[in-house]
Protein backbone atom coordinates (compact mmCIF):
# COMPACT_ATOMS: atom_id res chain seq x y z
CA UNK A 1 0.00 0.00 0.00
CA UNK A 2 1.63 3.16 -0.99
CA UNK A 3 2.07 5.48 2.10
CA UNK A 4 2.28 9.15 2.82
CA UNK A 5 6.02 10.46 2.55
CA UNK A 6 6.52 13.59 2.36
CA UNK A 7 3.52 17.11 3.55
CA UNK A 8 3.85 20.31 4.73
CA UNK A 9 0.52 22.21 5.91
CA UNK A 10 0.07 25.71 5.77
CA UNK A 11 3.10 26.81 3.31
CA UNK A 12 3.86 30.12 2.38
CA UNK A 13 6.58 30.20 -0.29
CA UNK A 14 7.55 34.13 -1.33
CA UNK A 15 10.27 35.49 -3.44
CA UNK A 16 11.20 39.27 -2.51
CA UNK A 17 8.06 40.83 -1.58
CA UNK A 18 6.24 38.49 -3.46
CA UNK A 19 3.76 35.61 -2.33
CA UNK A 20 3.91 32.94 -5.13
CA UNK A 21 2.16 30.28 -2.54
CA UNK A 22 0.13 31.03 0.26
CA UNK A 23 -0.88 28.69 2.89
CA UNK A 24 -0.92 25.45 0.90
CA UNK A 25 -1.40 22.04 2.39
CA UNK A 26 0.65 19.43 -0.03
CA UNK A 27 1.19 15.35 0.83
CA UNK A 28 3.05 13.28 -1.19
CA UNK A 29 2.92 9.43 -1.68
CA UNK A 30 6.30 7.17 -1.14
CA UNK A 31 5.94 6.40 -5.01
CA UNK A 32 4.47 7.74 -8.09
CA UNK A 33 4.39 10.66 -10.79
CA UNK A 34 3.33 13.92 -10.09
CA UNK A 35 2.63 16.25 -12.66
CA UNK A 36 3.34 20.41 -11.47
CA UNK A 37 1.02 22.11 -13.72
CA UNK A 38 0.49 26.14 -14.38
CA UNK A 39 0.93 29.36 -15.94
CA UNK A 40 4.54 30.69 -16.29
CA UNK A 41 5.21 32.56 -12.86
CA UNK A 42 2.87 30.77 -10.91
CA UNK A 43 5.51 29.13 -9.27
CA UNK A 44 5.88 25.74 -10.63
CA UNK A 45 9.71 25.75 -10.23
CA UNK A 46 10.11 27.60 -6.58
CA UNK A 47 7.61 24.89 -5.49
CA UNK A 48 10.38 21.86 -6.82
CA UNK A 49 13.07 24.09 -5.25
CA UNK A 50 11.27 24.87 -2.04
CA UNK A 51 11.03 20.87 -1.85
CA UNK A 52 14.96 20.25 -2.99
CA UNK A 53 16.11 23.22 -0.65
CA UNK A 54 14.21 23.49 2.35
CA UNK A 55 12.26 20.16 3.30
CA UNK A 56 15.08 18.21 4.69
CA UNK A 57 15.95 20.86 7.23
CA UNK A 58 12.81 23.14 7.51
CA UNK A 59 10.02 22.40 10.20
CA UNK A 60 7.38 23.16 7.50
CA UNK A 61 8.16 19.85 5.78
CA UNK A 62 7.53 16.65 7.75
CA UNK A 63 8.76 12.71 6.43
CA UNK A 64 6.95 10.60 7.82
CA UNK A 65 8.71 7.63 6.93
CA UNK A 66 12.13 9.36 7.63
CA UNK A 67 14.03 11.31 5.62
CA UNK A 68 14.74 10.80 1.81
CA UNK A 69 17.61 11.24 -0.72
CA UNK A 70 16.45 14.09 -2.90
CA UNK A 71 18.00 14.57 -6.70
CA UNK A 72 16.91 17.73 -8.86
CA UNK A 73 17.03 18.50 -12.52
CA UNK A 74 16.49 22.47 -13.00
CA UNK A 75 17.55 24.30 -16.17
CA UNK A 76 20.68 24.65 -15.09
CA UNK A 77 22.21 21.33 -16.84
CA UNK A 78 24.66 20.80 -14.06
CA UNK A 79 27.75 18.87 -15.73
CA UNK A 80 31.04 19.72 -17.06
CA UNK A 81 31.04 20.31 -21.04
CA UNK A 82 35.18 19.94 -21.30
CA UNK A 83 34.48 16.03 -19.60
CA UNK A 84 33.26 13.29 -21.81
CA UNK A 85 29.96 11.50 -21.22
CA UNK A 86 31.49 8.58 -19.27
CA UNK A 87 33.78 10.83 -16.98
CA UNK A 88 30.68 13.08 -16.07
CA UNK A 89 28.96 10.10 -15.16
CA UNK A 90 31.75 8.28 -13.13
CA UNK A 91 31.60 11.92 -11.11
CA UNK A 92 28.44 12.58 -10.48
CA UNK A 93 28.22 8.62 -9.74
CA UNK A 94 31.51 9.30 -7.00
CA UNK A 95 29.54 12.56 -5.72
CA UNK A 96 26.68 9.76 -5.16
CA UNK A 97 28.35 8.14 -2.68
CA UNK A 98 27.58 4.70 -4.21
CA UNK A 99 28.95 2.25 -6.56
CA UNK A 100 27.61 2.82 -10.15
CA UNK A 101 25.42 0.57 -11.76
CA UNK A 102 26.85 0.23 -14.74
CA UNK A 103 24.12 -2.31 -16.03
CA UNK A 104 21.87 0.70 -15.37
CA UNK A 105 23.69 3.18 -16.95
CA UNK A 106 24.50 0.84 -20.20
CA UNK A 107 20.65 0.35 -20.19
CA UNK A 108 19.88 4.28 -20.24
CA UNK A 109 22.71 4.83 -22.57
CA UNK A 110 21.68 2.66 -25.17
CA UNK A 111 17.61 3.95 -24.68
CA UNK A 112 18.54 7.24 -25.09
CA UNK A 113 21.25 6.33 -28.45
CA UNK A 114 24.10 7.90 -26.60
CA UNK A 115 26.13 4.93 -26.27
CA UNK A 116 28.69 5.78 -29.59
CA UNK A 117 29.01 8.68 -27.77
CA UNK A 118 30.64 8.00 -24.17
CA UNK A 119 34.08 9.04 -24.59
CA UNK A 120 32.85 12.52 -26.99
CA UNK A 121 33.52 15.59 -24.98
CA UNK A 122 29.86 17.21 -23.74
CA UNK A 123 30.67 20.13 -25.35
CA UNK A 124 30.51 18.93 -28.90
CA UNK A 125 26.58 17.43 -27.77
CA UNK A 126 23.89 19.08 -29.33
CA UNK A 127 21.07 20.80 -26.95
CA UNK A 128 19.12 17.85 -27.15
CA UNK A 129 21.55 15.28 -26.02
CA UNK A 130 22.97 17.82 -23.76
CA UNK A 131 19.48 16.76 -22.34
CA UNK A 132 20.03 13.71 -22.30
CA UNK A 133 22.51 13.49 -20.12
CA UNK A 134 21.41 15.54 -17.57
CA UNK A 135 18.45 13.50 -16.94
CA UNK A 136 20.81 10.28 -17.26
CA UNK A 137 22.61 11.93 -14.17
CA UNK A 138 19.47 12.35 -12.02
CA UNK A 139 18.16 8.68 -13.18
CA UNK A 140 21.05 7.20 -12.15
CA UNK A 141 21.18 8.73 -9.03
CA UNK A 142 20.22 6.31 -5.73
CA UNK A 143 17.77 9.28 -4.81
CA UNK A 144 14.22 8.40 -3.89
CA UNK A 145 12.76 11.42 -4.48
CA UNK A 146 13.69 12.95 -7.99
CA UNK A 147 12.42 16.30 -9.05
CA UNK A 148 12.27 17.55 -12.42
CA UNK A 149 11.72 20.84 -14.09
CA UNK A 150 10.85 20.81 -17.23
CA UNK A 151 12.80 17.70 -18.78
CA UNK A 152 11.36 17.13 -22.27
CA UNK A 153 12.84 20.88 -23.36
CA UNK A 154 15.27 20.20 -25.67
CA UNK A 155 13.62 16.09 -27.20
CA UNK A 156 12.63 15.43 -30.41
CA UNK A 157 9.63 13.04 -30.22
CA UNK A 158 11.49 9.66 -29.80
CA UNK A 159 13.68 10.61 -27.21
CA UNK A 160 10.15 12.39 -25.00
CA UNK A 161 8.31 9.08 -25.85
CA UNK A 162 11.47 7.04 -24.38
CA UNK A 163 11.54 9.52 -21.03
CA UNK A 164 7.70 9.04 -20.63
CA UNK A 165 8.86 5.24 -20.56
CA UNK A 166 11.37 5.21 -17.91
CA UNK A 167 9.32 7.70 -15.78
CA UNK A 168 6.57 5.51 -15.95
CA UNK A 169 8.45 2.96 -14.67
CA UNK A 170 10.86 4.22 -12.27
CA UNK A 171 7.85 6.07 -10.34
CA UNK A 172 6.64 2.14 -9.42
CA UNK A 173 9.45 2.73 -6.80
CA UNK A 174 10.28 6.01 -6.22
CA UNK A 175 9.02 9.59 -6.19
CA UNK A 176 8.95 12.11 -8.77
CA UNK A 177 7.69 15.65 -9.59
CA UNK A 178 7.74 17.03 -12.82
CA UNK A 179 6.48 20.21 -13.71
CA UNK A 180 5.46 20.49 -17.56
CA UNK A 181 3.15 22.81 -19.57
CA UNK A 182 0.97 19.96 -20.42
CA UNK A 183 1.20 15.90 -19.78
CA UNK A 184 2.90 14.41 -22.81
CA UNK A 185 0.31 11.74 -23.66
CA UNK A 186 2.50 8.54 -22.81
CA UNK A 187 3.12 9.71 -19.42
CA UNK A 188 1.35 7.95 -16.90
CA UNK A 189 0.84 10.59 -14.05
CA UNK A 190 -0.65 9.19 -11.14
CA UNK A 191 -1.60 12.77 -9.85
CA UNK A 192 -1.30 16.10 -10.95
CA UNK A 193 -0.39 19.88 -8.92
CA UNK A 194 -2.40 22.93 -10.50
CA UNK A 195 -1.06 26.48 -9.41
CA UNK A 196 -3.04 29.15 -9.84
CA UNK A 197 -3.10 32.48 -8.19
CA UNK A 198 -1.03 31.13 -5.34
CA UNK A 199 -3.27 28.12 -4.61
CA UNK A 200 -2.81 24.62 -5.37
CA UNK A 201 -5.47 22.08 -6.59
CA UNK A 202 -4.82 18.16 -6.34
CA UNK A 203 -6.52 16.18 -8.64
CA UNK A 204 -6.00 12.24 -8.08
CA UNK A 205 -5.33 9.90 -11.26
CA UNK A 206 -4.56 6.70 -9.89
C-alpha cells in the first residue's frame, strides 16, 4: 500500500516581496508521478526548489517515513562540457556516494542512443543530447525522491516518448515531480499539482 512520505501544511513560499504560494497544504505518496502544472510565474519551479532546498531541514516539511535522498534536474544542466559523457557520469556517480550501476547506466545509454558517444567531450553534444545526459545523471542517481523541471525541453519526439517510458516505470518505486506545460500523452501521471493564483489544486489519477 503506498504510504504518505513527504507534507507540509500551511506553506507560504515568497520570493522578494512576493507571495507565489500562500498557505498550501501538499502530501506526497512514497511512489508515483506527479505532474506540477500552471501558468509561467505561478511558481511551478520555486515549489520543486522549495522541496529540494528546504524540506530536509525546515520544520514546515515533515517525512513521515524518515528522511529521503532528494536529486533535482532544474535548467541549469549541471555537468562539465570539457568532460566526456562517461567521466561526467563516473563523477556525479563518485559525488553519489555509491557504486555505479553500470548495467543501469549501459541500459539508459543505449535507450537514449548515446552509447557511440561516451568518450565525446559534452561540449561537442547538441542541446538535445545535452538533455540527455542531464536526466541520465538524475536517473542514475540512488535518490528516492527525484524532481524535475521541465525535462522534455530540448527532445525530439522519440527521445520524450522514451523519457515518458522510464518515468513511468521508475515512479513504481520512487518519487517524482515534474512540472510540464501539459502531460505528454504517454506519461502515466498518477496525480497532478495545479497552481493558480497562489493556490494549489490536487486532482488524483490513480
Amino acid at each position: 500500500m503506498n504510504q504518505t512520505l513527504l507534507e507540509t501544511k500551511a506553506l507560504t513560499i515568497s520570493v522578494g516581496e512576493k507571495v507565489l504560494l500562500k498557505e498550501i497544504n501538499l502530501s506526497f505518496f512514497k511512489t508515483g508521478l506527479v505532474a506540477v502544472l500552471g501558468e509561467n510565474g505561478a511558481g511551478k519551479s520555486t515549489l520543486l526548489k522549495e522541496i529540494y532546498h528546504h524540506s530536509l531541514s525546515s520544520d514546515k516539511w515533515h517525512w513521515n517515513q524518515g528522511k529521503r535522498k532528494i536529486t533535482y534536474l532544474g535548467h541549469e544542466l549541471g555537468f562539465y562540457s570539457s568532460l566526456n559523457l562517461e567521466e561526467n557520469l563516473d563523477y556525479f556517480s563518485r559525488l553519489d556516494g555509491m557504486l555505479p550501476d553500470l548495467q543501469k547506466r549501459k541500459q539508459l545509454l543505449e535507450l537514449f542512443r548515446l552509447q557511440k558517444r561516451i568518450w565525446d567531450p559534452i561540449h561537442t553534444f547538441s542541446r538535445g543530447m545535452k538533455q540527455k545526459v542531464a536526466i541520465l545523471r538524475s536517473l542514475l542517481s540512488s535518490a528516492e525522491v527525484i524532481l524535475f523541471d521541465e525535462p522534455y525541453t530540448g527532445l525530439d519526439a522519440d527521445s520524450s516518448k522514451v523519457l515518458s517510458e522510464i518515468l513511468n516505470e521508475v515512479s513504481k518505486t520512487k518519487l517524482i515531480l515534474i512540472v510540464l506545460h501539459s502531460i505528454p500523452k504517454e506519461l502515466q501521471c498518477s496525480s497532478q499539482i495545479q497552481i493558480e493564483k497562489g493556490a494549489v489544486f490536487v486532482t488524483h489519477l490513480t
